[in-house]
N, C-alpha and C. Protein backbone atom coordinates (compact mmCIF):
# COMPACT_ATOMS: atom_id res chain seq x y z
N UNK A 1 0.86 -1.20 0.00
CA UNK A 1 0.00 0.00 0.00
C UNK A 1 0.88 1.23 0.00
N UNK A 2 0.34 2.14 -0.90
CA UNK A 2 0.91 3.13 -0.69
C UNK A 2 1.10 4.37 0.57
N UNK A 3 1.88 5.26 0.65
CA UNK A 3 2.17 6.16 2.23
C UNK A 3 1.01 6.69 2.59
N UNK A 4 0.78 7.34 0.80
CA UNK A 4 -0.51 8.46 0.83
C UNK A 4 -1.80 7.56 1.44
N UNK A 5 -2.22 6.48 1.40
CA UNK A 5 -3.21 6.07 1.70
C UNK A 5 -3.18 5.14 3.23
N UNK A 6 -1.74 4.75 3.23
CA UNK A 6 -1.73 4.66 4.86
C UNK A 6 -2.04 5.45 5.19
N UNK A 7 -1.74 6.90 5.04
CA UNK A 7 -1.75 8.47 6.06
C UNK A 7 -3.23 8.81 5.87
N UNK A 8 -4.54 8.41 5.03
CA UNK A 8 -5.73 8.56 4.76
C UNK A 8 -6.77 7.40 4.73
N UNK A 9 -6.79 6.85 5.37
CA UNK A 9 -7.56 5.14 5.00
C UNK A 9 -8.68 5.73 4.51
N UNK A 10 -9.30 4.50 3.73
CA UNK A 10 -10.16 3.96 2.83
C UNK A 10 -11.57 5.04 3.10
N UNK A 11 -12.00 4.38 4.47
CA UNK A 11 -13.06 5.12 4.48
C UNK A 11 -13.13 6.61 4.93
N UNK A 12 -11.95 7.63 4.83
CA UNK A 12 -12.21 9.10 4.70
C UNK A 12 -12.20 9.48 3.86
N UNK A 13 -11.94 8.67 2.73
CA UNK A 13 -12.41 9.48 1.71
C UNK A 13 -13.96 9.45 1.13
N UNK A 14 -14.48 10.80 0.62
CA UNK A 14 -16.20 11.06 0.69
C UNK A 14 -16.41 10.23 -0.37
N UNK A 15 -18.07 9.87 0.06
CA UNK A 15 -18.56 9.06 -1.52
C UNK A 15 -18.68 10.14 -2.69
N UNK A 16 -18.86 9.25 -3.62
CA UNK A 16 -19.14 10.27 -4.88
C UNK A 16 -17.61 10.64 -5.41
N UNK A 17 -17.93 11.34 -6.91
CA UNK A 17 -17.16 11.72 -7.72
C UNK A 17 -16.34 12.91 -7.10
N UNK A 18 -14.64 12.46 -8.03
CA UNK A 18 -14.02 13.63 -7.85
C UNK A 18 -13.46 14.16 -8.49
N UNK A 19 -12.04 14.97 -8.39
CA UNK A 19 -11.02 15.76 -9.20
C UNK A 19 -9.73 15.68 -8.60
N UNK A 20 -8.93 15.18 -9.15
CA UNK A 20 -7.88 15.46 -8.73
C UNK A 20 -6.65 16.39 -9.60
N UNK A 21 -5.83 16.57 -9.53
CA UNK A 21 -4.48 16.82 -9.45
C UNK A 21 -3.46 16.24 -9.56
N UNK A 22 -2.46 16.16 -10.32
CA UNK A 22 -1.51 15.04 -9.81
C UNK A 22 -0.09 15.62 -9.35
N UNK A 23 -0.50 17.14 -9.82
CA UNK A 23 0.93 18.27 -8.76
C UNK A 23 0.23 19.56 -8.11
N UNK A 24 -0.69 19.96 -8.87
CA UNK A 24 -1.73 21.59 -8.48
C UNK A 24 -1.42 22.44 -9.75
N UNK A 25 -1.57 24.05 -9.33
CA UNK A 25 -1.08 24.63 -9.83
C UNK A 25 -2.44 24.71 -10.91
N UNK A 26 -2.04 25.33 -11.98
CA UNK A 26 -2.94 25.51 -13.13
C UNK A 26 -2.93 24.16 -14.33
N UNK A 27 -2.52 22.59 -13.67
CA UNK A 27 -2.23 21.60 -14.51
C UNK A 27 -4.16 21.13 -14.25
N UNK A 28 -4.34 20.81 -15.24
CA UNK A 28 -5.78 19.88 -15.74
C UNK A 28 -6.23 19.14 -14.38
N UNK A 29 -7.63 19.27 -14.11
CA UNK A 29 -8.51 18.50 -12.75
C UNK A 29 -8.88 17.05 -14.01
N UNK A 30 -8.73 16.10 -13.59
CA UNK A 30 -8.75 15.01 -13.47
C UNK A 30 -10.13 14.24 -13.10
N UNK A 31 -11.38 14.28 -13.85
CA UNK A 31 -12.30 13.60 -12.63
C UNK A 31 -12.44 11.70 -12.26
N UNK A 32 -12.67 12.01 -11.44
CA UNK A 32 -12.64 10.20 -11.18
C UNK A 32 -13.69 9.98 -10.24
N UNK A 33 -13.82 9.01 -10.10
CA UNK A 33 -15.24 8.25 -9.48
C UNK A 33 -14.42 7.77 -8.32
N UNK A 34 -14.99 7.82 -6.99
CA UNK A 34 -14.41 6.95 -5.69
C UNK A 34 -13.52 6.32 -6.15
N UNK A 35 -14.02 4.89 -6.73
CA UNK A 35 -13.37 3.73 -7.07
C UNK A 35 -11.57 4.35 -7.39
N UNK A 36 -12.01 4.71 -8.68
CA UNK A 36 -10.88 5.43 -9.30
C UNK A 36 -9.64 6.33 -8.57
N UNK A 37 -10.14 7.52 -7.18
CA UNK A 37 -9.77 7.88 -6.98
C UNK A 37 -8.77 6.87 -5.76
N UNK A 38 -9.80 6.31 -5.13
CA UNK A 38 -8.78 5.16 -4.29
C UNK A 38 -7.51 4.26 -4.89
N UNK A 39 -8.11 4.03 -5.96
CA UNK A 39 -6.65 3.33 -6.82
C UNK A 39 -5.67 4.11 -6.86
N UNK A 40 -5.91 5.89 -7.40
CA UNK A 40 -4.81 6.44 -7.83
C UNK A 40 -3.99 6.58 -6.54
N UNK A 41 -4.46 6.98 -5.51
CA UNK A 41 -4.19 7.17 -3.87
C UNK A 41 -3.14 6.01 -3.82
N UNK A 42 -3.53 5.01 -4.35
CA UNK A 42 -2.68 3.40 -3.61
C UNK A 42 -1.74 3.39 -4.20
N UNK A 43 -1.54 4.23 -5.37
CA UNK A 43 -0.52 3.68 -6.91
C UNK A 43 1.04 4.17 -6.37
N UNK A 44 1.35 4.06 -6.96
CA UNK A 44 3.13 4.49 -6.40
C UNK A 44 3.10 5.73 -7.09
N UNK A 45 2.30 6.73 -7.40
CA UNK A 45 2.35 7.36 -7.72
C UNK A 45 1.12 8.89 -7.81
N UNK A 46 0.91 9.01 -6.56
CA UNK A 46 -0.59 9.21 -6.32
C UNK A 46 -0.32 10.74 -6.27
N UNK A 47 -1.80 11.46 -6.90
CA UNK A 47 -2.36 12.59 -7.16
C UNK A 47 -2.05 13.97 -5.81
N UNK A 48 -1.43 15.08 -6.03
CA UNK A 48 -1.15 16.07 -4.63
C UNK A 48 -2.34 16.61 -4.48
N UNK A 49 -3.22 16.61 -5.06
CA UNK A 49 -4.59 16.77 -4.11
C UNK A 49 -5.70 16.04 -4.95
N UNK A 50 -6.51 16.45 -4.04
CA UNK A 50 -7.67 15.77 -4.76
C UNK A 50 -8.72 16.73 -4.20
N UNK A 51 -10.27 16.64 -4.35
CA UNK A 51 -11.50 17.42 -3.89
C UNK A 51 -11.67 17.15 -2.48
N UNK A 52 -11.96 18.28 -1.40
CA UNK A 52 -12.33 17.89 -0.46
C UNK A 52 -13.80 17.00 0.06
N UNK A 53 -14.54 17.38 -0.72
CA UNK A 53 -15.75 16.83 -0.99
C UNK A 53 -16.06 15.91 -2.11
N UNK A 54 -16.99 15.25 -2.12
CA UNK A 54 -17.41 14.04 -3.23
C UNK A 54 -18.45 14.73 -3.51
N UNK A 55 -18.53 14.72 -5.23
CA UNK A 55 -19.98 14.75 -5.30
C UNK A 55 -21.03 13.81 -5.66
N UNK A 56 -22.21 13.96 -4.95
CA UNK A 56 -22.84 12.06 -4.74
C UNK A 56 -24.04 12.68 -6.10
N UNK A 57 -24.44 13.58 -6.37
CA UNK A 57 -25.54 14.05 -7.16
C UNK A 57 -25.05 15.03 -8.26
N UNK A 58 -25.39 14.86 -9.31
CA UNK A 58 -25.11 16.20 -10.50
C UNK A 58 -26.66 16.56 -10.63
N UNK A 59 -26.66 17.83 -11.20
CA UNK A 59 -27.75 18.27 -11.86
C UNK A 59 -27.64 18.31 -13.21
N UNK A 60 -28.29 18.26 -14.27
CA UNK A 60 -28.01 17.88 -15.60
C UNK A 60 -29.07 19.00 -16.13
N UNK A 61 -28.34 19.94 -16.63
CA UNK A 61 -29.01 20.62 -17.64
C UNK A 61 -28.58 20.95 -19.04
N UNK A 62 -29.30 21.81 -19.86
CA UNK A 62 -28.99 22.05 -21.51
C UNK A 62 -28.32 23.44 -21.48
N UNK A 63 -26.67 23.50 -22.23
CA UNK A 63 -26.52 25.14 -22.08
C UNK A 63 -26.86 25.74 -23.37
N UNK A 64 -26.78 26.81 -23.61
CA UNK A 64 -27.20 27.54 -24.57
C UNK A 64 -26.67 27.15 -26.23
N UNK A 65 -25.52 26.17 -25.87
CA UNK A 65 -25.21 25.80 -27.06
C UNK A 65 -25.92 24.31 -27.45
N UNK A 66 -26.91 23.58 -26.57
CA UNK A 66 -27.34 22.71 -26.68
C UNK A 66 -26.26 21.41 -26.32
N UNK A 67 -24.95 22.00 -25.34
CA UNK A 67 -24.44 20.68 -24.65
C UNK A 67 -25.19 20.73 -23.26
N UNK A 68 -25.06 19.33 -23.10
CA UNK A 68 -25.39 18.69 -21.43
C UNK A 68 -24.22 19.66 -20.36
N UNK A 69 -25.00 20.28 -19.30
CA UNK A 69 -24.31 20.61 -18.36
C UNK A 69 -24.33 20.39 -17.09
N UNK A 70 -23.29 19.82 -16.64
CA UNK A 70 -23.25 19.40 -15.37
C UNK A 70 -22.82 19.72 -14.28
N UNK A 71 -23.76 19.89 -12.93
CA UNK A 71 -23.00 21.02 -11.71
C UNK A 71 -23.57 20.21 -10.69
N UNK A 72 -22.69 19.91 -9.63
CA UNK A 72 -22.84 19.41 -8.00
C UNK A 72 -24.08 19.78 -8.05
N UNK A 73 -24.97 18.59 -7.23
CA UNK A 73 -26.45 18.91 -6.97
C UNK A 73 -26.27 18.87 -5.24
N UNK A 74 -25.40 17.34 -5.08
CA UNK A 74 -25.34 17.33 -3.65
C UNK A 74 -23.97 16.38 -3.70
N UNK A 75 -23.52 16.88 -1.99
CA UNK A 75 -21.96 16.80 -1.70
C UNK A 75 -21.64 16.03 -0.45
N UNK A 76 -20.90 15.15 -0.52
CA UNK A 76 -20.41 14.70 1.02
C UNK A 76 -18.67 15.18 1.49
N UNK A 77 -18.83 14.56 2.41
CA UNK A 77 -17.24 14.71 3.21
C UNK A 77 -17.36 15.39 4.65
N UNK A 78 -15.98 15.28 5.31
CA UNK A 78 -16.41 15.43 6.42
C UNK A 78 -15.50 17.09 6.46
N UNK A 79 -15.95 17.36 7.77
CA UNK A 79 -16.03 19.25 7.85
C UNK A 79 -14.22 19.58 7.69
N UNK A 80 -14.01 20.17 6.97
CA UNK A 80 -12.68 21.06 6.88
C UNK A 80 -11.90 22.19 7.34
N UNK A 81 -10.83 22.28 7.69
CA UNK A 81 -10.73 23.62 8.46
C UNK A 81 -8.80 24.13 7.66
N UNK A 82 -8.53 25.01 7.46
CA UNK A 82 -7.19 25.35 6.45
C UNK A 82 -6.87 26.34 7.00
N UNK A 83 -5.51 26.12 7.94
CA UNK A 83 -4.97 27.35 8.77
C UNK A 83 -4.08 27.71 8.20
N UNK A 84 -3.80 29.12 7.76
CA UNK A 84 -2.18 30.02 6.84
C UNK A 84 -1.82 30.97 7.70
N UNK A 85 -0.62 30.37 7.22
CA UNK A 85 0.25 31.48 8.16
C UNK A 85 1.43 30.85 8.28
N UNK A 86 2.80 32.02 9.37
CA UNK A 86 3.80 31.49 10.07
C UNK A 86 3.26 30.47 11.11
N UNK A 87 4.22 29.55 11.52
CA UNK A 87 3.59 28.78 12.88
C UNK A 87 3.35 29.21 13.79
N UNK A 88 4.19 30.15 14.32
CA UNK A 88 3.66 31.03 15.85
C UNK A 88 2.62 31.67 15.77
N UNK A 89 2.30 32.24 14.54
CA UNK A 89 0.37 32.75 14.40
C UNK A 89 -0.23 31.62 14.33
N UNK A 90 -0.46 30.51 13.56
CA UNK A 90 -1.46 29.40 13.03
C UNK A 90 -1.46 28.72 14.70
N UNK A 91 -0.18 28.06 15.18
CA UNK A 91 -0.65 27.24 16.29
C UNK A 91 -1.69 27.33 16.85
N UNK A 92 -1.97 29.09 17.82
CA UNK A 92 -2.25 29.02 18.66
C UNK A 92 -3.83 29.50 17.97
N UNK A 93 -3.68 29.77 17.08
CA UNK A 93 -5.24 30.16 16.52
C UNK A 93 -5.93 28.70 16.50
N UNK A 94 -5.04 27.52 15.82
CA UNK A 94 -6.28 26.32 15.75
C UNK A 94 -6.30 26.17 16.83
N UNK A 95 -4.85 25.87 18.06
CA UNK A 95 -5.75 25.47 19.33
C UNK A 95 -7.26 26.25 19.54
N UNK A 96 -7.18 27.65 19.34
CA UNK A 96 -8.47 27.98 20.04
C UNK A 96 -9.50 27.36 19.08
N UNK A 97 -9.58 27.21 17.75
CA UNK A 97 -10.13 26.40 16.82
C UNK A 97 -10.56 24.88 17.58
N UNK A 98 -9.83 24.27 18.22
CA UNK A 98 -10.00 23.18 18.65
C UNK A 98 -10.92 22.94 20.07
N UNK A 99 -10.49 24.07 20.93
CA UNK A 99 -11.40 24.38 22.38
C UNK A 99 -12.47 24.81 22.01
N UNK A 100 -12.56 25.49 20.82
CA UNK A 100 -14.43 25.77 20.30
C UNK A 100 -15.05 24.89 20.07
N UNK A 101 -14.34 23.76 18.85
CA UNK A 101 -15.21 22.50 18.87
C UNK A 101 -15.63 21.61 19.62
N UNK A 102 -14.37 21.51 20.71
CA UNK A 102 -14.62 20.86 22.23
C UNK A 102 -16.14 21.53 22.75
N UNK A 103 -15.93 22.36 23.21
CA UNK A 103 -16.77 23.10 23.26
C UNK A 103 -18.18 22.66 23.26
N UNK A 104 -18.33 22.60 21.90
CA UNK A 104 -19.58 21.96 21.21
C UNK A 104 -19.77 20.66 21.28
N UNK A 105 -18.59 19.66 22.02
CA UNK A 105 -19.23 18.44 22.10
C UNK A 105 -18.24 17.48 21.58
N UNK A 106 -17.37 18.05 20.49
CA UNK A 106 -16.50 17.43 19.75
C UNK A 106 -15.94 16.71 20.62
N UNK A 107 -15.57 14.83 20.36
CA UNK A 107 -14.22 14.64 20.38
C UNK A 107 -13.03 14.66 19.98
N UNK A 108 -12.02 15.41 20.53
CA UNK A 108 -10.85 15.81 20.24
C UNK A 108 -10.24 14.51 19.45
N UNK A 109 -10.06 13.55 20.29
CA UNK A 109 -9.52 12.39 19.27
C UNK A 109 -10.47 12.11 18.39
N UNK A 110 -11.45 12.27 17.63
CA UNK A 110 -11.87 12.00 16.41
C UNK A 110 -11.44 13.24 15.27
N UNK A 111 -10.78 13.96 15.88
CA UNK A 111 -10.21 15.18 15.22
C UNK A 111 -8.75 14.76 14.14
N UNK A 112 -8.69 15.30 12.99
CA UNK A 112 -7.55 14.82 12.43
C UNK A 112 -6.84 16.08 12.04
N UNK A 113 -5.67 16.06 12.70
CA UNK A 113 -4.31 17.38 12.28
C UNK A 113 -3.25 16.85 11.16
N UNK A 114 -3.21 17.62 10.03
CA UNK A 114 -2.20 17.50 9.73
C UNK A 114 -1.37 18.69 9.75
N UNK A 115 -0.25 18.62 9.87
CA UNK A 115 0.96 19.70 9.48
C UNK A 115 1.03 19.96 7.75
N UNK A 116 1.24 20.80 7.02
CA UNK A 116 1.09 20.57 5.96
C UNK A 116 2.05 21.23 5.39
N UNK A 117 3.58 21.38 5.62
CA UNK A 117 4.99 21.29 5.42
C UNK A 117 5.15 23.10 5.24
N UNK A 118 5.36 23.56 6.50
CA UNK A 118 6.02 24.69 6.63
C UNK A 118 4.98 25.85 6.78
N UNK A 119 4.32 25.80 6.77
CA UNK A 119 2.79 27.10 6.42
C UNK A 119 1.82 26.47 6.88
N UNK A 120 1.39 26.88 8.20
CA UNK A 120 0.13 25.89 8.20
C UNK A 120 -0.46 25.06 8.99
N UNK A 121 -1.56 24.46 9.05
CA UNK A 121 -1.86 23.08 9.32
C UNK A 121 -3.50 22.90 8.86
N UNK A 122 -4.30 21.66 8.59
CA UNK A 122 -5.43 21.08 8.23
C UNK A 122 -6.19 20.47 9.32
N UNK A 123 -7.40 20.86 9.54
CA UNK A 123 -7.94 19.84 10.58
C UNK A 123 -9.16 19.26 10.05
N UNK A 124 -9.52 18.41 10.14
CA UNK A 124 -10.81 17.42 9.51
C UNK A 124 -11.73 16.80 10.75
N UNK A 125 -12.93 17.23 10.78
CA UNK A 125 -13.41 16.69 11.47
C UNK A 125 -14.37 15.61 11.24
N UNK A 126 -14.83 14.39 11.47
CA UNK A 126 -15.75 13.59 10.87
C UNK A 126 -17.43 14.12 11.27
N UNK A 127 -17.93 13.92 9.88
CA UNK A 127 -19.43 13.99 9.60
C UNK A 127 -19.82 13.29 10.80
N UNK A 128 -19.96 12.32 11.55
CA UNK A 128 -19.99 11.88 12.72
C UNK A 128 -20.22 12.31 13.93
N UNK A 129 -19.60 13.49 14.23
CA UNK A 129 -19.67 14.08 15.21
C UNK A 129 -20.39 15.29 15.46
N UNK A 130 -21.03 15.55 14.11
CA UNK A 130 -22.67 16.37 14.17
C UNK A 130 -23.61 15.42 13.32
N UNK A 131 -23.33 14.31 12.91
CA UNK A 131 -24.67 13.75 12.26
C UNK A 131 -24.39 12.56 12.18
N UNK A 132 -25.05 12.41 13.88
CA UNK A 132 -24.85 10.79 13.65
C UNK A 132 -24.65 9.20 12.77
N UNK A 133 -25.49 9.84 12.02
CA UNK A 133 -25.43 8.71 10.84
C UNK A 133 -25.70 9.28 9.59
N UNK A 134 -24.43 9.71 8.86
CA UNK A 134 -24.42 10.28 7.68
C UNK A 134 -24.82 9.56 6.62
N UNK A 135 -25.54 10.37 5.93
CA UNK A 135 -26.05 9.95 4.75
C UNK A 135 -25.08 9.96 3.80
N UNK A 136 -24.53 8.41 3.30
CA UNK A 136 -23.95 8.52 1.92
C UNK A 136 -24.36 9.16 0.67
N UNK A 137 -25.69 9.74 0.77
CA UNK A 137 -25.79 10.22 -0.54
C UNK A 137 -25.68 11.91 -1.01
N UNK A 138 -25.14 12.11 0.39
CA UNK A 138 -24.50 13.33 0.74
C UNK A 138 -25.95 14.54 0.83
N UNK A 139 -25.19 15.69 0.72
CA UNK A 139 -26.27 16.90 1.21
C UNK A 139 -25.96 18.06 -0.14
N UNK A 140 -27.24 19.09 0.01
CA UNK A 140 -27.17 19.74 -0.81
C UNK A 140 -26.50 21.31 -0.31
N UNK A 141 -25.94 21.78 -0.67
CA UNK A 141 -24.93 22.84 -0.31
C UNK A 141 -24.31 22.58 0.75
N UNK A 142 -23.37 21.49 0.83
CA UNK A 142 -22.36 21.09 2.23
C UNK A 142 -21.97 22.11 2.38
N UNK A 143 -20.98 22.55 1.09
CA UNK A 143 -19.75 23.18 1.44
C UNK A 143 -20.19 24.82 1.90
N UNK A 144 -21.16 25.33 1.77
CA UNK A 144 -21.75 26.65 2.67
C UNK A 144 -22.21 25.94 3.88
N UNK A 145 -22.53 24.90 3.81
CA UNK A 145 -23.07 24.94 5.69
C UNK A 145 -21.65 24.79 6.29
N UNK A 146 -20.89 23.87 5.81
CA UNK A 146 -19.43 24.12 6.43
C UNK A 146 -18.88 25.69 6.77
N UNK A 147 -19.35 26.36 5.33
CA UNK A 147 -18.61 27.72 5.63
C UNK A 147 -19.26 28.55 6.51
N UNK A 148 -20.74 28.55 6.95
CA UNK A 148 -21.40 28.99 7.95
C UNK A 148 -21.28 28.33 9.37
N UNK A 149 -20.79 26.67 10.00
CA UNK A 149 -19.88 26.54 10.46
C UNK A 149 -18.31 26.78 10.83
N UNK A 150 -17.44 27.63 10.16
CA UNK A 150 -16.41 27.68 10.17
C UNK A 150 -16.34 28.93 10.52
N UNK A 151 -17.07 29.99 9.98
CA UNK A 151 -17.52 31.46 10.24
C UNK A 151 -18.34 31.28 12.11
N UNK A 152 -18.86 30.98 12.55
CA UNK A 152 -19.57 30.64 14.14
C UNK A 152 -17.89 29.89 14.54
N UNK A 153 -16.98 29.41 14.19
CA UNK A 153 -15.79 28.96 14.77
C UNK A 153 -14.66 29.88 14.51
N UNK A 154 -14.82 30.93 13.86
CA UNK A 154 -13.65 31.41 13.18
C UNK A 154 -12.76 32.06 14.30
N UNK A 155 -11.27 32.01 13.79
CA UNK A 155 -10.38 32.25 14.59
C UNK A 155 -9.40 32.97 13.45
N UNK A 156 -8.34 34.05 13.81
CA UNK A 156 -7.28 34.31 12.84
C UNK A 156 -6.37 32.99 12.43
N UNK A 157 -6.23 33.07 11.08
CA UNK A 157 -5.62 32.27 10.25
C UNK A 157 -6.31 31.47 9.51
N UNK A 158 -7.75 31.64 10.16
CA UNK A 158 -8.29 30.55 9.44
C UNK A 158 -9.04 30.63 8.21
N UNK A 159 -9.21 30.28 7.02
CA UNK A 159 -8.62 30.66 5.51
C UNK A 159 -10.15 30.16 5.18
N UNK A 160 -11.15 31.35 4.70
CA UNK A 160 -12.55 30.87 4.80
C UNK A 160 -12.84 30.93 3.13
N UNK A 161 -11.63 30.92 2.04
CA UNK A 161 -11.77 30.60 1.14
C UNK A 161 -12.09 29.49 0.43
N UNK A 162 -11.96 28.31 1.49
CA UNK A 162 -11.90 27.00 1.16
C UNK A 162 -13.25 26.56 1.10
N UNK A 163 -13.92 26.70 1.31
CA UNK A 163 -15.54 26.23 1.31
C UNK A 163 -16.18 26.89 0.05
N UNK A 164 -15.57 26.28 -0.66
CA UNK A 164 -16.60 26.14 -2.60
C UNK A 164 -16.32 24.61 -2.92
N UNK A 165 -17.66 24.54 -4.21
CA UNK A 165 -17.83 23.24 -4.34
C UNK A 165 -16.77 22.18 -4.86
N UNK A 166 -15.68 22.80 -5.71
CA UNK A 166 -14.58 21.91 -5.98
C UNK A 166 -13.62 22.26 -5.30
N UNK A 167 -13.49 22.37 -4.05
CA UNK A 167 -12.20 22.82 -3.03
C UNK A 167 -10.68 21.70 -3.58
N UNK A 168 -9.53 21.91 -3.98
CA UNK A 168 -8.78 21.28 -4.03
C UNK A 168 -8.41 20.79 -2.30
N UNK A 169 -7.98 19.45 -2.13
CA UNK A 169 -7.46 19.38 -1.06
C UNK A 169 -6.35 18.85 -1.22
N UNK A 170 -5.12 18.71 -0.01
CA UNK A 170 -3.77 18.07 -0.59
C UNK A 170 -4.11 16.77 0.53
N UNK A 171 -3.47 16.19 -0.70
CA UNK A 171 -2.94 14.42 -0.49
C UNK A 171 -2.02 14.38 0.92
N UNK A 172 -2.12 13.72 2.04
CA UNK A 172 -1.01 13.26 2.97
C UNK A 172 -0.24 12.75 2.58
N UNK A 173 1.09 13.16 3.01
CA UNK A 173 2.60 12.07 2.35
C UNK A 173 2.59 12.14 1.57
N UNK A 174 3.14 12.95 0.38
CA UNK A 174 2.66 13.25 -1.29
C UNK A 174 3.94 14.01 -0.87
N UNK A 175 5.38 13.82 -1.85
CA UNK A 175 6.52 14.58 -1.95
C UNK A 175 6.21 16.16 -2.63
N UNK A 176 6.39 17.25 -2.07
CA UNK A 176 6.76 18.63 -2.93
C UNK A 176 7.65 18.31 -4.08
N UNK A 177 7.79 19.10 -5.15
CA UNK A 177 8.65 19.15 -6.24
C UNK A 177 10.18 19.80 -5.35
N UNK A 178 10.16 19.84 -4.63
CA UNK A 178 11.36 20.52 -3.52
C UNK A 178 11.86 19.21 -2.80
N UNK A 179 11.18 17.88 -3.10
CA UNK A 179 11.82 16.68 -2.27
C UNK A 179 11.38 16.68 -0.88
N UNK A 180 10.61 17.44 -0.21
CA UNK A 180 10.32 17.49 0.87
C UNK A 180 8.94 16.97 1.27
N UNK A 181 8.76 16.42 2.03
CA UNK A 181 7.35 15.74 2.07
C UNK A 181 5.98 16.64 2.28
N UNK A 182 5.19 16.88 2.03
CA UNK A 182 3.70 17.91 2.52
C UNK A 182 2.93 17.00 2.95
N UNK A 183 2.38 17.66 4.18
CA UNK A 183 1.04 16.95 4.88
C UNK A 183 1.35 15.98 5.37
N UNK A 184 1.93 16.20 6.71
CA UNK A 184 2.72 14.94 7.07
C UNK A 184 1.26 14.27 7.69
N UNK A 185 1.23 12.86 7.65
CA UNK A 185 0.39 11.47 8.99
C UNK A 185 -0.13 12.12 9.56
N UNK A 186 -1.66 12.50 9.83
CA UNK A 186 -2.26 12.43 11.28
C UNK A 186 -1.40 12.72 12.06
N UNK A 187 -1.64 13.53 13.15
CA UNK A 187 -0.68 13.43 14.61
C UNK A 187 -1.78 12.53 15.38
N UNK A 188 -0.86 11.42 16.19
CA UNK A 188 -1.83 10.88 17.30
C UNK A 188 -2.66 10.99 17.60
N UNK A 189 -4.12 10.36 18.20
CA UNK A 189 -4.58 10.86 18.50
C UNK A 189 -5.15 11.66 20.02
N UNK A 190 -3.93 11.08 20.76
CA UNK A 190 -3.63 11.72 21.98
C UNK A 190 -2.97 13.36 21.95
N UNK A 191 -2.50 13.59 20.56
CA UNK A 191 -2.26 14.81 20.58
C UNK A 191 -3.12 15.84 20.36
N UNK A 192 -4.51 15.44 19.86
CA UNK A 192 -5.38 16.19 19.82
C UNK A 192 -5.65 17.93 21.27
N UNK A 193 -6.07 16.69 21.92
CA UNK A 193 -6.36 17.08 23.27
C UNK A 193 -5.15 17.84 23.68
N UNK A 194 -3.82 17.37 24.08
CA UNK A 194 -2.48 17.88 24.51
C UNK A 194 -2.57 19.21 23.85
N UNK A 195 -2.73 19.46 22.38
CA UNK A 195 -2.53 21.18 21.82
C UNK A 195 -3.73 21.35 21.72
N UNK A 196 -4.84 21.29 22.43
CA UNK A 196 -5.97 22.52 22.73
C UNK A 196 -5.34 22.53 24.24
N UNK A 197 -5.29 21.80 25.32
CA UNK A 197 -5.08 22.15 26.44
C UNK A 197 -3.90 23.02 27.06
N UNK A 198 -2.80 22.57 25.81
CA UNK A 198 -1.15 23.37 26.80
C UNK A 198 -1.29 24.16 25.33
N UNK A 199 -1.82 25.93 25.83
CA UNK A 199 -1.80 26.74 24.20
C UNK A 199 -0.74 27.78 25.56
């Protein structure tokens, strides 16, 4: 198995169709179906981001030139959060990011941090921990209820650009063109708790 998909198992990634990437930048989105996208993840050679969301529904309409057009009807995945900055600003902003969700109920260890190589860090929270039993066939405007969630959580650094319907996200363990690794593994999940409590 590949790193990238040790550092992401199987089932976080959302149902439904996606896009990937296979460096960023202004190179061609890629779409692929779950299936598809899990393979590329496993390959020795896997995609630097992909969509944060799946989309489980299209809407299908006629455009003016008489092609089929197709746009997200409805979306899954679990809630996102994209902190920028130096580290001495970002840290201490997600901790408080993290004591808000506590807050609300969250468990800290169901919380996922990544570092995301030098600028930064990602936190993911699972659909789980506001909806008990998520619907695979996802919801219709996720990615604004996320952003109206994230806005009621907001803290400096935290980057409220990310909540549109094809959000690129980056791959864990996926080398930079610099040789350096981005998005390192999950931290523990005992570390959750440890950096909301010692800020």
């Amino acid at each position: 198995m590949n790193a990238s998909t040790a550092a992401q198992p199987t089932h976080e990634i959302p149902h439904g169709d996606h896009f990937s990437q296979q460096h960023g930048g202004t190179e061609r989105w890629i779409p692929r179906t779950r299936e598809e996208l899990l393979a590329a993840l496993a390959s020795e050679d896997p995609p630097a981001f992909r969509t944060a969301l799946g989309v489980t529904e299209w809407a299908v309409t006629t455009g003016t030139d008489g092609k089929e057009v197709r746009t997200p009807a409805r979306l899954h995945g679990n809630l996102y959060a994209d902190f920028d900055g130096d580290l001495d600003e970002v840290i201490p902003a997600f901790q408080r990011f993290l004591r808000k969700i506590e807050d609300h109920g969250v468990d800290l260890n169901m919380v996922r941090i990544y570092l995301t190589g030098g600028r930064g860090t990602h936190i993911e929270v699972p659909m789980q921990c506001f909806i008990p039993t998520p619907s695979t066939s996802g919801y219709v405007d996720l990615h604004l209820a996320y952003r109206e969630m994230a806005m009621s959580l907001y803290v400096d650094t935290l980057d409220m650009r990310v909540y549109t319907v094809k959000r690129m996200w980056r791959t864990p363990n996926v080398k930079r063109s610099n040789d350096q690794y981005s998005k390192r593994p999950p931290l523990p999940p005992v570390t959750a708790p440890r950096f909301c409590r010692h800020s």
